[in-house]
N, C-alpha and C. Protein backbone atom coordinates (compact mmCIF):
# COMPACT_ATOMS: atom_id res chain seq x y z
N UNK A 1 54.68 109.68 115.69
CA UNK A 1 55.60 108.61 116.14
C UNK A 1 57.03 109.13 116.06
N UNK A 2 58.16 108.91 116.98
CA UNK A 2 59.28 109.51 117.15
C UNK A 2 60.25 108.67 116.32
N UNK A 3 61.12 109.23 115.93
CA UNK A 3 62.31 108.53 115.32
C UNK A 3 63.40 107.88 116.29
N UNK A 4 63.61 106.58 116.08
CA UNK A 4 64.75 106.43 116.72
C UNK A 4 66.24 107.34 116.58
N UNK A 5 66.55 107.25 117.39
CA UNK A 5 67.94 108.28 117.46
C UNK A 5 68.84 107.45 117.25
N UNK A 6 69.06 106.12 117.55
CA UNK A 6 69.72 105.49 117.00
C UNK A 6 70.07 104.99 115.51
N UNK A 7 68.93 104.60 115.20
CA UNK A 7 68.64 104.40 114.08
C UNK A 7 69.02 105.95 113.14
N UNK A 8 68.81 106.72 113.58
CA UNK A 8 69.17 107.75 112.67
C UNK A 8 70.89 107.75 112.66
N UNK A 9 71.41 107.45 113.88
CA UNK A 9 72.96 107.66 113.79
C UNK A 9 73.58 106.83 112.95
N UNK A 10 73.23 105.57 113.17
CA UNK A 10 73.46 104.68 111.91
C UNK A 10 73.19 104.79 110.54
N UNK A 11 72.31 105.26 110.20
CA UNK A 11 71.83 105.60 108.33
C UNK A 11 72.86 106.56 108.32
N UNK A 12 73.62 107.66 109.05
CA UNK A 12 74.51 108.61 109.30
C UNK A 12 75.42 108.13 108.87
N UNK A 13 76.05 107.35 109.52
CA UNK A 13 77.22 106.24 109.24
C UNK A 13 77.48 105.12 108.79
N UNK A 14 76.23 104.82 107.41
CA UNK A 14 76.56 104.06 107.37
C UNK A 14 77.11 104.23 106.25
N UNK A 15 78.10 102.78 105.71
CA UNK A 15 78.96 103.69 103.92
C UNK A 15 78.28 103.67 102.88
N UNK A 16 78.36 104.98 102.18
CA UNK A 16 78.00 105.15 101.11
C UNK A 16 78.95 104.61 99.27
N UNK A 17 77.78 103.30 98.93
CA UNK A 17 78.57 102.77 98.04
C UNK A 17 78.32 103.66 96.66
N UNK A 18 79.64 103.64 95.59
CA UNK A 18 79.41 104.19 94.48
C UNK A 18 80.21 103.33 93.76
N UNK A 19 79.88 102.79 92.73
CA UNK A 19 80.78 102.23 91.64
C UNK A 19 81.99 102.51 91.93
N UNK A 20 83.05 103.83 91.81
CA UNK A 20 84.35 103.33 91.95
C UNK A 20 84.85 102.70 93.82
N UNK A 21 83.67 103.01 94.49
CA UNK A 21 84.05 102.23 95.66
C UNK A 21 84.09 101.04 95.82
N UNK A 22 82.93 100.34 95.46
CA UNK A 22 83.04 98.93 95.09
C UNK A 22 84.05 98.01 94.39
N UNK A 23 84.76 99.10 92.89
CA UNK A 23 86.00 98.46 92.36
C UNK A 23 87.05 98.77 93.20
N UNK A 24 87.12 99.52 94.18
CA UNK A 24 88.48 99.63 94.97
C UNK A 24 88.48 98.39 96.20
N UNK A 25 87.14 98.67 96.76
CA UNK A 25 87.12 97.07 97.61
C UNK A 25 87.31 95.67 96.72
N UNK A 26 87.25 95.62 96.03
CA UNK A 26 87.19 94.18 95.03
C UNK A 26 88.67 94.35 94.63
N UNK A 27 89.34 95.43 94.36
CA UNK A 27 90.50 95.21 93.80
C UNK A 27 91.38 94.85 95.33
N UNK A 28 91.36 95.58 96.11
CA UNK A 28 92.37 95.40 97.87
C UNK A 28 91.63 94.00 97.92
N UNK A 29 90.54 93.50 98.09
CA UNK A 29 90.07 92.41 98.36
C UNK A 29 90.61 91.04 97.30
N UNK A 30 91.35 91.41 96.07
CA UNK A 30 92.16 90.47 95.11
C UNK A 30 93.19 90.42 95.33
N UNK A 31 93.82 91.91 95.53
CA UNK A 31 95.19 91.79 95.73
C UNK A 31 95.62 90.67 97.69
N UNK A 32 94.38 91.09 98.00
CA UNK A 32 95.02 90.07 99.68
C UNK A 32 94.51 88.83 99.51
N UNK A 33 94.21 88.25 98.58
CA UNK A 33 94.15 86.95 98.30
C UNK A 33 92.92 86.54 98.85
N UNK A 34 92.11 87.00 99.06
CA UNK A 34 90.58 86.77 99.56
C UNK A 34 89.67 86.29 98.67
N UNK A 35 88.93 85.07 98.75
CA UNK A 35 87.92 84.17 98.40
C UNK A 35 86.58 85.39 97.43
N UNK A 36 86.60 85.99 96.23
CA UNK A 36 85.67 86.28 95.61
C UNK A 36 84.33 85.92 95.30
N UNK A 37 84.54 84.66 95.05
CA UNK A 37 83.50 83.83 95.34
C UNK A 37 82.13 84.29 95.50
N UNK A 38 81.13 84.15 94.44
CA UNK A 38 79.76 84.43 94.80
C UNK A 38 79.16 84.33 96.07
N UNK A 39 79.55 82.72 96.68
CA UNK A 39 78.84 82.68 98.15
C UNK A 39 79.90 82.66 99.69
N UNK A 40 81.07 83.21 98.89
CA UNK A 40 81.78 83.63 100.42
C UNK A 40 81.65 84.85 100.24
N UNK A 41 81.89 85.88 99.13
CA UNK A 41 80.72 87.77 99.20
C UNK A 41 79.96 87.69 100.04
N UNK A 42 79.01 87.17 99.40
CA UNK A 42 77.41 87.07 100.26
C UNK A 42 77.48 86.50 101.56
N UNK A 43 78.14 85.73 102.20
CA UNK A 43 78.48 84.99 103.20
C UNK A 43 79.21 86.10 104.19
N UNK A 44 80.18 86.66 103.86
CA UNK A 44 81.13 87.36 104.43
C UNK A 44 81.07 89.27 104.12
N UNK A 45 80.62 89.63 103.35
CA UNK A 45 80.65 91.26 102.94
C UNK A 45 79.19 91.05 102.20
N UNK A 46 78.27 91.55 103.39
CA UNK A 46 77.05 91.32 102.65
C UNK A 46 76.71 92.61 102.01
N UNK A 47 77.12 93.69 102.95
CA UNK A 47 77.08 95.00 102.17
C UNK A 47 77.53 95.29 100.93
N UNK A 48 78.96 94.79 100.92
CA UNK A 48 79.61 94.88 99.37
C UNK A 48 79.05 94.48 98.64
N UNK A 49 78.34 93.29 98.76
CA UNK A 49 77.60 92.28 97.72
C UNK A 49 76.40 92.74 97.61
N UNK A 50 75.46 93.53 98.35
CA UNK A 50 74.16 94.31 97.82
C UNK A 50 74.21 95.25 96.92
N UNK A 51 75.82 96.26 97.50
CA UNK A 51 75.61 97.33 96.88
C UNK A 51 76.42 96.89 95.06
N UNK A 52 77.22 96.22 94.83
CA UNK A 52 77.37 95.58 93.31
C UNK A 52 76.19 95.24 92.99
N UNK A 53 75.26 94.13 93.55
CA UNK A 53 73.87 94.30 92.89
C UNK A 53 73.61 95.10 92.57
N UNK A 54 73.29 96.07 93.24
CA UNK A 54 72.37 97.38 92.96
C UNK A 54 72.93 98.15 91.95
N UNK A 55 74.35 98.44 91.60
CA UNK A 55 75.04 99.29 90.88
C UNK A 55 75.37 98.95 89.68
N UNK A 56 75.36 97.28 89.77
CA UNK A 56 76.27 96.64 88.83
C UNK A 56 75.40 95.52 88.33
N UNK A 57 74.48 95.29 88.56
CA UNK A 57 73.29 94.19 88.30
C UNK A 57 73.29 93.31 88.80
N UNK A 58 74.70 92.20 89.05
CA UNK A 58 75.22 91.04 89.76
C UNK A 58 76.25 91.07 89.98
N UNK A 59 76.94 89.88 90.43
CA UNK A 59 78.25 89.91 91.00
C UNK A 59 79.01 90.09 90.02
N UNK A 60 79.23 88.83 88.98
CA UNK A 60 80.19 88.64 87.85
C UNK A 60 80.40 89.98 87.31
N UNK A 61 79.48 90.99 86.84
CA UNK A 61 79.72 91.94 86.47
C UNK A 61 80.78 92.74 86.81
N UNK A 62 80.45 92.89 88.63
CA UNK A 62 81.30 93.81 89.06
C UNK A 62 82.80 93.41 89.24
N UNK A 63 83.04 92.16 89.02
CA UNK A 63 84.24 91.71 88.86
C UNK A 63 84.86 91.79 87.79
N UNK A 64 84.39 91.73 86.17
CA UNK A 64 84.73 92.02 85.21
C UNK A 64 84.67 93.67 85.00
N UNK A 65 84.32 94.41 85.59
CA UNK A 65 84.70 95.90 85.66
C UNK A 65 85.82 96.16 86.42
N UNK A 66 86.10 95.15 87.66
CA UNK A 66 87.40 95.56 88.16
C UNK A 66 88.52 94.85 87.65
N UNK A 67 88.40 93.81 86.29
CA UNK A 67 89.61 93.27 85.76
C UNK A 67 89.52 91.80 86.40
N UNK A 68 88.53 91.63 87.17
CA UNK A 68 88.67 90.38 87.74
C UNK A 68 87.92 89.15 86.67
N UNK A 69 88.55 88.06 86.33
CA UNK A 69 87.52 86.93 85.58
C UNK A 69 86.59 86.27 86.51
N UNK A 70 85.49 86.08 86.02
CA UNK A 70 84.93 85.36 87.33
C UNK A 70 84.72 83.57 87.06
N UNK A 71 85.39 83.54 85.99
CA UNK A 71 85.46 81.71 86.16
C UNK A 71 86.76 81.62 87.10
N UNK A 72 87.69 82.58 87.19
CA UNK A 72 88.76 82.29 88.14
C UNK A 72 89.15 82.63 88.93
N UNK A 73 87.91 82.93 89.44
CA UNK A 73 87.89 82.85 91.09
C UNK A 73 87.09 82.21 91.71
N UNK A 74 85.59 81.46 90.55
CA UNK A 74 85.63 80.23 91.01
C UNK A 74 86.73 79.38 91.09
N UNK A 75 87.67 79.07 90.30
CA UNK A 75 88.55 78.12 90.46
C UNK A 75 89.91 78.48 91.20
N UNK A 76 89.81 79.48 91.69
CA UNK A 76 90.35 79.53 92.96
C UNK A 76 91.34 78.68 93.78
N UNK A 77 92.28 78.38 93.81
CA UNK A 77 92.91 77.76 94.96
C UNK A 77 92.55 78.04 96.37
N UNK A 78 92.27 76.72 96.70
CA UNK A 78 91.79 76.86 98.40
C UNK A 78 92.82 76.38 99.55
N UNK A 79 93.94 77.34 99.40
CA UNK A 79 95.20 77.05 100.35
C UNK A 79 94.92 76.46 101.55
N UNK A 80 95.87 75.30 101.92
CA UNK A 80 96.28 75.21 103.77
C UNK A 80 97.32 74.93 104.00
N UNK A 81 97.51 75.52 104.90
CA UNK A 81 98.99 75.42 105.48
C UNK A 81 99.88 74.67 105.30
N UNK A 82 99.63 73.39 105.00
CA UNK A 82 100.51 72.08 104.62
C UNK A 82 101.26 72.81 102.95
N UNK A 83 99.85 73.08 102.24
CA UNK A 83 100.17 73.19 100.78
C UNK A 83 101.12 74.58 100.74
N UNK A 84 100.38 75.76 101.90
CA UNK A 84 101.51 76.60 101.56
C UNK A 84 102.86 76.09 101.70
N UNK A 85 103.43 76.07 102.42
CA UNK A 85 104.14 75.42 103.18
C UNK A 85 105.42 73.95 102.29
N UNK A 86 104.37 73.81 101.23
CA UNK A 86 105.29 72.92 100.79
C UNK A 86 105.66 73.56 99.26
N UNK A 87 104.81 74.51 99.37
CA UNK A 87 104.75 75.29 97.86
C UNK A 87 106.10 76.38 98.03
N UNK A 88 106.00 76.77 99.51
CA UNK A 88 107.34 77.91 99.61
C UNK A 88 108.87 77.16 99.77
N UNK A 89 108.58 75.66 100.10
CA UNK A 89 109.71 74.97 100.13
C UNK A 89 110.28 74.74 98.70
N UNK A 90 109.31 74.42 97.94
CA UNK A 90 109.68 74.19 96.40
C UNK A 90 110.42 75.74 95.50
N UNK A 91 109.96 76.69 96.20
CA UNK A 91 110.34 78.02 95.77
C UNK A 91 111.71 78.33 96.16
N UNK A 92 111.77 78.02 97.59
CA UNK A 92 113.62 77.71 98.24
C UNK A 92 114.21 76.55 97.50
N UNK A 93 114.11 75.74 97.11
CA UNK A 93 114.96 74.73 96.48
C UNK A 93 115.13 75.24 95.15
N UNK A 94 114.10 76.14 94.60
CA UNK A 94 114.56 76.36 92.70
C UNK A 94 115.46 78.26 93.17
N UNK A 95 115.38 77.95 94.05
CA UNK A 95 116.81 79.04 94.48
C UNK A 95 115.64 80.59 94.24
N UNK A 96 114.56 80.30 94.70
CA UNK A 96 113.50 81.92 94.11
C UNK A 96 114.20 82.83 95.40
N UNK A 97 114.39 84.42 94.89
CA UNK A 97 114.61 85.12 95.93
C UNK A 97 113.27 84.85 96.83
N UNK A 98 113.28 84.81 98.01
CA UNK A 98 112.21 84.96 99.17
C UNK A 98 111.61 86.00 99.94
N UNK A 99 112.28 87.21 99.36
CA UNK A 99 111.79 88.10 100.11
C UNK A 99 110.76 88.91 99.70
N UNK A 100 109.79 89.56 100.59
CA UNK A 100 108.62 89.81 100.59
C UNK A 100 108.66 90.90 98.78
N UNK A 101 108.97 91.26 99.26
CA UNK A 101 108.82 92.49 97.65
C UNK A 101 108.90 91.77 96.70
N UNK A 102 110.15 90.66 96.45
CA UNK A 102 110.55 89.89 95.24
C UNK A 102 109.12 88.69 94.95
N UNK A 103 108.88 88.36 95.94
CA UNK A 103 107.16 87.25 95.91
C UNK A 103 105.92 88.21 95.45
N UNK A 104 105.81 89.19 95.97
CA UNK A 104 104.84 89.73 95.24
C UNK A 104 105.10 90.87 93.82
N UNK A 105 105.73 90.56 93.69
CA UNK A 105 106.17 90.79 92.63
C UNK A 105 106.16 90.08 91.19
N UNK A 106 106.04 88.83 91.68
CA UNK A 106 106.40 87.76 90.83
C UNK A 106 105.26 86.56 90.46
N UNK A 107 105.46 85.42 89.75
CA UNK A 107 104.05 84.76 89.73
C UNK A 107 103.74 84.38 90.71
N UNK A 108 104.25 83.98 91.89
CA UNK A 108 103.85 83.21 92.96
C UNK A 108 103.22 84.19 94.28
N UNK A 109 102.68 85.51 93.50
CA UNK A 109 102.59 86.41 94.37
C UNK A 109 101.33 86.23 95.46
N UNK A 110 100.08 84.80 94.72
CA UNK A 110 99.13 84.72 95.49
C UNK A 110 99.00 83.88 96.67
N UNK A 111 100.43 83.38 96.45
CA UNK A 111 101.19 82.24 98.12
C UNK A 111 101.34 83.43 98.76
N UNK A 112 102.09 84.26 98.61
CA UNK A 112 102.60 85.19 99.67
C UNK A 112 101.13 85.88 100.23
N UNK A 113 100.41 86.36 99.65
CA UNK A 113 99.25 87.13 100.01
C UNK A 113 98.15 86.19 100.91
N UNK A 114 98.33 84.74 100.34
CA UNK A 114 97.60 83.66 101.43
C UNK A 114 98.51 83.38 102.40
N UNK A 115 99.66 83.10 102.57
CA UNK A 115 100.18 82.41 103.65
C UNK A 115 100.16 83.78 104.55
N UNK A 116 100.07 85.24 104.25
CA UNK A 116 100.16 86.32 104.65
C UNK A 116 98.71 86.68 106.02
N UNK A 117 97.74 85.66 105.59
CA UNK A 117 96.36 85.91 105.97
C UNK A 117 95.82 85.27 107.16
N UNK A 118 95.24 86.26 108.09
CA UNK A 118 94.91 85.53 109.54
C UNK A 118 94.75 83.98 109.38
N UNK A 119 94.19 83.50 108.93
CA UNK A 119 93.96 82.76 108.86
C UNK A 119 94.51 81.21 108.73
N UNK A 120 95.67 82.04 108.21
CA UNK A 120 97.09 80.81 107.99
C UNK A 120 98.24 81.03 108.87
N UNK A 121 99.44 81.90 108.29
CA UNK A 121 100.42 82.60 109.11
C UNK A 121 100.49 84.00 109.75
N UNK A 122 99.19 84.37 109.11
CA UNK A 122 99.45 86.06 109.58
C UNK A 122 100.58 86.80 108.88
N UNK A 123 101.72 86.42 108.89
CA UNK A 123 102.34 87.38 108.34
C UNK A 123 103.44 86.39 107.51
N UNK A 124 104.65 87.04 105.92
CA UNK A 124 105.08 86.23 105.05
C UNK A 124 106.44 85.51 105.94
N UNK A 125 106.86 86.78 107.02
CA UNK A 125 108.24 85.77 107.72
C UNK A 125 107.68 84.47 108.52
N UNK A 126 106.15 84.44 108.99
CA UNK A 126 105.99 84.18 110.33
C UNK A 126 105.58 82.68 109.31
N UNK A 127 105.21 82.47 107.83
CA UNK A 127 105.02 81.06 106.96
C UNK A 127 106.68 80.60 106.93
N UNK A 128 107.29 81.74 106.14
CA UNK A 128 108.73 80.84 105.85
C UNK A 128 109.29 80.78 107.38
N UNK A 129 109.11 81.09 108.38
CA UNK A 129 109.74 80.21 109.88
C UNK A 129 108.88 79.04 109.49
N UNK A 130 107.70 79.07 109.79
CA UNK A 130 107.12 77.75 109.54
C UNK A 130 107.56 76.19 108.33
N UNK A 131 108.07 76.97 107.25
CA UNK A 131 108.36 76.12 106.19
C UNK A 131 109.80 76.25 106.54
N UNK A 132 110.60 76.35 107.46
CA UNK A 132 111.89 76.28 107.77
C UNK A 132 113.28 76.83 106.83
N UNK A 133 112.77 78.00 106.79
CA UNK A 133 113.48 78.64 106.15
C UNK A 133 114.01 79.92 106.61
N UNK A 134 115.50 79.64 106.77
CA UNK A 134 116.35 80.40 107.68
C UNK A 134 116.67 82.10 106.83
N UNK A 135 117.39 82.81 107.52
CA UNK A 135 117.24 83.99 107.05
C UNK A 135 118.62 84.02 106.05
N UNK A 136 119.30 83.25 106.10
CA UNK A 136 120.31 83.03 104.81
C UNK A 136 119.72 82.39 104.01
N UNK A 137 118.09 81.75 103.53
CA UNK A 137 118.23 81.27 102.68
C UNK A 137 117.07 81.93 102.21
N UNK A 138 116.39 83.17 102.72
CA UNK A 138 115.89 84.07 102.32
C UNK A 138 116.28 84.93 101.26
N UNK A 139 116.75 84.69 101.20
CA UNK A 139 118.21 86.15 100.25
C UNK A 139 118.35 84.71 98.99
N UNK A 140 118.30 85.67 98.00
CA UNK A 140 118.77 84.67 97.10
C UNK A 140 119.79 84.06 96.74
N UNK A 141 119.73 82.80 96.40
CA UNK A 141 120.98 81.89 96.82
C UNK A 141 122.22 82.77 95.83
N UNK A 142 123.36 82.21 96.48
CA UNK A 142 124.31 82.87 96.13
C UNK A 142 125.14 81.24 95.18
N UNK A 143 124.67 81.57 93.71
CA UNK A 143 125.57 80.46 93.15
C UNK A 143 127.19 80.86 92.45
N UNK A 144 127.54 79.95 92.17
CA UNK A 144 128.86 79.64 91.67
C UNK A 144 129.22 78.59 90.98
N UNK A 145 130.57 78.52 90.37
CA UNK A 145 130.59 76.96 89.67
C UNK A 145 130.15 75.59 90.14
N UNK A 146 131.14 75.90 91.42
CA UNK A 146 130.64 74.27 92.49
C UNK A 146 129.44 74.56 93.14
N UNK A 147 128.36 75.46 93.40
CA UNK A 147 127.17 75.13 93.29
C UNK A 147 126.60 74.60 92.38
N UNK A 148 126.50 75.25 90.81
CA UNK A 148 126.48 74.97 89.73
C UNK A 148 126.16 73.41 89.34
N UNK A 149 127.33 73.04 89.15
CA UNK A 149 128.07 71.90 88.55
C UNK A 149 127.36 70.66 89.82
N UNK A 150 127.14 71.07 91.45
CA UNK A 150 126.32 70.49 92.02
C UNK A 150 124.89 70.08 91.70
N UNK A 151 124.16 70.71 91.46
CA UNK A 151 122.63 71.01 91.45
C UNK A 151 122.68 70.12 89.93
N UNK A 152 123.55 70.29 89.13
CA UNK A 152 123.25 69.67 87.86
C UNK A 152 123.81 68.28 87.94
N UNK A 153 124.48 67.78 89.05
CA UNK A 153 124.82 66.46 88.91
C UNK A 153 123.92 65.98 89.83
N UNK A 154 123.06 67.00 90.32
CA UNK A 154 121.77 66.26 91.50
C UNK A 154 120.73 65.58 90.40
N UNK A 155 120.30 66.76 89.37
CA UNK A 155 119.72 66.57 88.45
C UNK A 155 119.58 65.28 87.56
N UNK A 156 121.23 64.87 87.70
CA UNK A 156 121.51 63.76 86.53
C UNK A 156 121.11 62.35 87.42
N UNK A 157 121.56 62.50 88.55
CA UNK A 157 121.89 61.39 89.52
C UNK A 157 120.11 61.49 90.05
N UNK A 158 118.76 62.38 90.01
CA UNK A 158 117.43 62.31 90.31
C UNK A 158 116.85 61.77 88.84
N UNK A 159 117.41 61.28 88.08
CA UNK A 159 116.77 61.55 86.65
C UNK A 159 116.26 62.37 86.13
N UNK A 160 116.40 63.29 86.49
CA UNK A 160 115.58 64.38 86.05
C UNK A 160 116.42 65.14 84.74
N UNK A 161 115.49 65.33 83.18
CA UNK A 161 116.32 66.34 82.01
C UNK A 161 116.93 67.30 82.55
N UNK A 162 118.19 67.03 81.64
CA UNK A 162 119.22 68.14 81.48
C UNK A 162 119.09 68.92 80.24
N UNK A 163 118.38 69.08 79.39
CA UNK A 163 118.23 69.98 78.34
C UNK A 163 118.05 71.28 78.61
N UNK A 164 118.20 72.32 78.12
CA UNK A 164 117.96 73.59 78.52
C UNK A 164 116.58 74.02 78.70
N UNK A 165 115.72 73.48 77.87
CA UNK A 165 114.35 73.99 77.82
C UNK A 165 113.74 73.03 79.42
N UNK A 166 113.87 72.27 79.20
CA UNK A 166 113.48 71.41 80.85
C UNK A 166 114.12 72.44 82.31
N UNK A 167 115.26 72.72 81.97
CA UNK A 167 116.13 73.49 83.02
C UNK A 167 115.35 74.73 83.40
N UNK A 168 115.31 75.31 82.58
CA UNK A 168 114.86 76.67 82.18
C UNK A 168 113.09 76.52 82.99
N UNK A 169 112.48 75.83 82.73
CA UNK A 169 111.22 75.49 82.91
C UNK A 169 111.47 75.30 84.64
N UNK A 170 112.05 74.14 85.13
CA UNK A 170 111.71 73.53 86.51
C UNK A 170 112.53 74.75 87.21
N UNK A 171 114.21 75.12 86.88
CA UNK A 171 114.99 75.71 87.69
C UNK A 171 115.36 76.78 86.93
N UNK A 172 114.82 77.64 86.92
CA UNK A 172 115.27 78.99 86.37
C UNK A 172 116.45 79.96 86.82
N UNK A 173 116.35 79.73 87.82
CA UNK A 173 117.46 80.59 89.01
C UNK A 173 118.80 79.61 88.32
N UNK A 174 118.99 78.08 88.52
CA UNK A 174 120.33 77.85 88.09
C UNK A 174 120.33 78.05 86.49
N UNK A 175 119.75 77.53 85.64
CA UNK A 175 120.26 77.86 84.23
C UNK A 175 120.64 79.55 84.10
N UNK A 176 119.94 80.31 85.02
CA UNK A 176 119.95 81.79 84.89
C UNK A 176 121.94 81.62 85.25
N UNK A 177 121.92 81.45 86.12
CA UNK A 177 123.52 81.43 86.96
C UNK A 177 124.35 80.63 86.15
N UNK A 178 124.07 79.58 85.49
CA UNK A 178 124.60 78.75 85.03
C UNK A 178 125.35 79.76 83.35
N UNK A 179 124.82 80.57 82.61
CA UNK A 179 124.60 81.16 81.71
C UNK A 179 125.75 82.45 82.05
N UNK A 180 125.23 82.73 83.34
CA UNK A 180 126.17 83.96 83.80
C UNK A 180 127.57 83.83 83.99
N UNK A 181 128.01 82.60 84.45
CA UNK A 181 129.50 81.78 84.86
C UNK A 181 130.28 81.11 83.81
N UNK A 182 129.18 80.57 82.99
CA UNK A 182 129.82 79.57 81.81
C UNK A 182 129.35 80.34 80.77
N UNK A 183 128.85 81.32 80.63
CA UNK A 183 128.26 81.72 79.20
C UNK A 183 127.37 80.63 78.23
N UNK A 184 127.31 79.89 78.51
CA UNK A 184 125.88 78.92 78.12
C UNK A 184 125.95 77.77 78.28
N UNK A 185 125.06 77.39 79.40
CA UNK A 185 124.04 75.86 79.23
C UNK A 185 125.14 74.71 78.86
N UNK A 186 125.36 74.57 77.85
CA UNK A 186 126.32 73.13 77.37
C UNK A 186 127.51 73.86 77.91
N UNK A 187 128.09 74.80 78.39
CA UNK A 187 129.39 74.83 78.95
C UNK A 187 129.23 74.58 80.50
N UNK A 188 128.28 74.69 81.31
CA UNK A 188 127.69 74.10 82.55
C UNK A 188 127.97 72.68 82.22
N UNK A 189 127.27 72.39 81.54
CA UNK A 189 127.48 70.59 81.62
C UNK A 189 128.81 70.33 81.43
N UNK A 190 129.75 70.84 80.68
CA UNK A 190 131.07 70.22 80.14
C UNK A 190 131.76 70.25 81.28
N UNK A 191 131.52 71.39 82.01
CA UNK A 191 131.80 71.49 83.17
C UNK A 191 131.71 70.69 84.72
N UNK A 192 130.86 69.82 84.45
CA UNK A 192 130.17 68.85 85.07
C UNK A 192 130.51 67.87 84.50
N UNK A 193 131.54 67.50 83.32
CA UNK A 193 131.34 66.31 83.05
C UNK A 193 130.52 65.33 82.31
N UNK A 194 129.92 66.29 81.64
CA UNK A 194 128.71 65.67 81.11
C UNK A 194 128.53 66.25 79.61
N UNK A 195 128.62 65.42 78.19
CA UNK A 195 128.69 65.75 76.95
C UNK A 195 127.34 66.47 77.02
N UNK A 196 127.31 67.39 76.04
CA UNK A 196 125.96 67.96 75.94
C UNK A 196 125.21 66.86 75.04
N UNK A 197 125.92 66.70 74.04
CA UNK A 197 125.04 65.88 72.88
C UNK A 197 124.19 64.33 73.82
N UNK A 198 125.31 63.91 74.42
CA UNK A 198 123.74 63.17 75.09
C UNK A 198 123.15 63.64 75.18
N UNK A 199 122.92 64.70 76.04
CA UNK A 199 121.86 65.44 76.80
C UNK A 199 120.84 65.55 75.71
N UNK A 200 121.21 65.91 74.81
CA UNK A 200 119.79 66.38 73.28
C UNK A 200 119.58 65.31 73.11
N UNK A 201 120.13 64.37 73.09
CA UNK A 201 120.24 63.27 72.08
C UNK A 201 118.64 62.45 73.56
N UNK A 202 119.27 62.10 74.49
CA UNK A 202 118.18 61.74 75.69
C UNK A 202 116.67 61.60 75.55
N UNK A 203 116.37 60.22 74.94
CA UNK A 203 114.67 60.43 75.56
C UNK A 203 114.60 60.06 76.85
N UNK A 204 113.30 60.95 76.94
CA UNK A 204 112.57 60.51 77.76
C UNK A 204 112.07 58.81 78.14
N UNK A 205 111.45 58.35 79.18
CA UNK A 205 110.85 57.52 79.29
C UNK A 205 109.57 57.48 78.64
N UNK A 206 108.74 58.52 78.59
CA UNK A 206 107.54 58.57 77.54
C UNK A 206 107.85 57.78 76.30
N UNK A 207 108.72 59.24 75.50
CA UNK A 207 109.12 58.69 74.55
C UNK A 207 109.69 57.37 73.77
N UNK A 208 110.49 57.12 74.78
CA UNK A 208 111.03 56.15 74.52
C UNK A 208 109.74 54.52 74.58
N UNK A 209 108.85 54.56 75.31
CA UNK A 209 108.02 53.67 75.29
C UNK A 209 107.13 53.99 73.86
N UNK A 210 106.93 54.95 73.71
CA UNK A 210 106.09 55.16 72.10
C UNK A 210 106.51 54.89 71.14
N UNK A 211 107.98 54.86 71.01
CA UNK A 211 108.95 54.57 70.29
C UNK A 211 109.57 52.96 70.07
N UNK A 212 108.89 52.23 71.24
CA UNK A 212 109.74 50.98 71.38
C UNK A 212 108.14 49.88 70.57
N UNK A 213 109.31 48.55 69.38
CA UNK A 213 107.88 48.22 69.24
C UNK A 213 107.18 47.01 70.00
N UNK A 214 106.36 47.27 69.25
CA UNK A 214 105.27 45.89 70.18
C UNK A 214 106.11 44.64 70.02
């Protein structure tokens, strides 16, 4: 009986998996923000997903050899466009540099790598056009006092804490600037008009209801 010739060209070409091949696909396949997932593998890279069987016993394994956890990539964020989209707007308002190197670089590096993906924008300029974000406000904002002294009377006038640890937490970029101009935090506020000691002194609405009696 004759051999197919086809069939032979293919076993020829087809790839040969070895343990560190598999961790290099799993690692490019984390870093682009791609679904790990037991049944999108198997669904989508069926080859990849035989040959970790075979090498690696199961999936989870081969993910914990490449550094990957595998409870968290079940839990996974399952981006869409709306959410990117409103997630890169929130990143322009706390003044985050926007540009591609500075996002992946940083914690929010797995927005950039999804909004990056056929599937959404294709590419990181082609989301922030989408989330309306101009190429001056790409570049990181450029603050000053009367920016400053702005953003913190937005703060006061949204209700939102003025304490440093709250600041520091929601808007990092201004307390960062704020620190650099005034040399610290309560000289921003004085600057604004605003005693610091309220500011410490300030509960919350939580608080203040736990606090109030029956």
């Amino acid at each position: 009986m004759s051999q197919d010739p086809g069939a032979s060209r293919r076993s020829r070409f087809r790839r040969r998996w070895t343990r560190e091949a598999i961790l290099r696909s799993i690692d490019a396949l984390h870093e682009a923000g791609a679904d790990l997932s037991y049944s999108a593998v198997h669904r989508d890279r069926g080859a990849l997903y035989a040959a970790a069987i075979r090498l690696f016993g199961d999936w989870s394994s081969a993910l914990r050899e490449s550094g990957v956890t595998p409870a968290r990539v079940r839990r996974r964020q399952r981006w869409t466009d709306e959410g990117l989209i409103e997630r890169i707007a929130s990143m322009a308002a706390a003044g985050h540099d926007l540009s591609w190197t500075a996002v992946i670089n940083g914690p929010d590096r797995m927005v950039a790598y999804a909004a990056a993906r056929s599937c959404h924008f294709g590419s990181w300029q082609a989301a922030l056009a989408a989330a309306g974000i101009t190429e001056r406000t790409r570049r990181r904002r450029r603050w000053d006092a009367r920016s400053i002294s702005r953003a913190v009377l937005t703060r006061r006038r949204e209700g939102l804490p003025l304490n440093a640890k709250a600041v520091e937490r929601d808007e990092p970029a201004l307390i960062a600037a704020a620190r650099r101009i005034f040399g610290t935090w309560n000289d921003a506020l004085k600057a604004s008009a605003i005693d610091p000691e309220t500011v410490a002194l300030r509960k919350s609405p939580r608080r203040l209801a736990a606090s109030s009696p029956l």
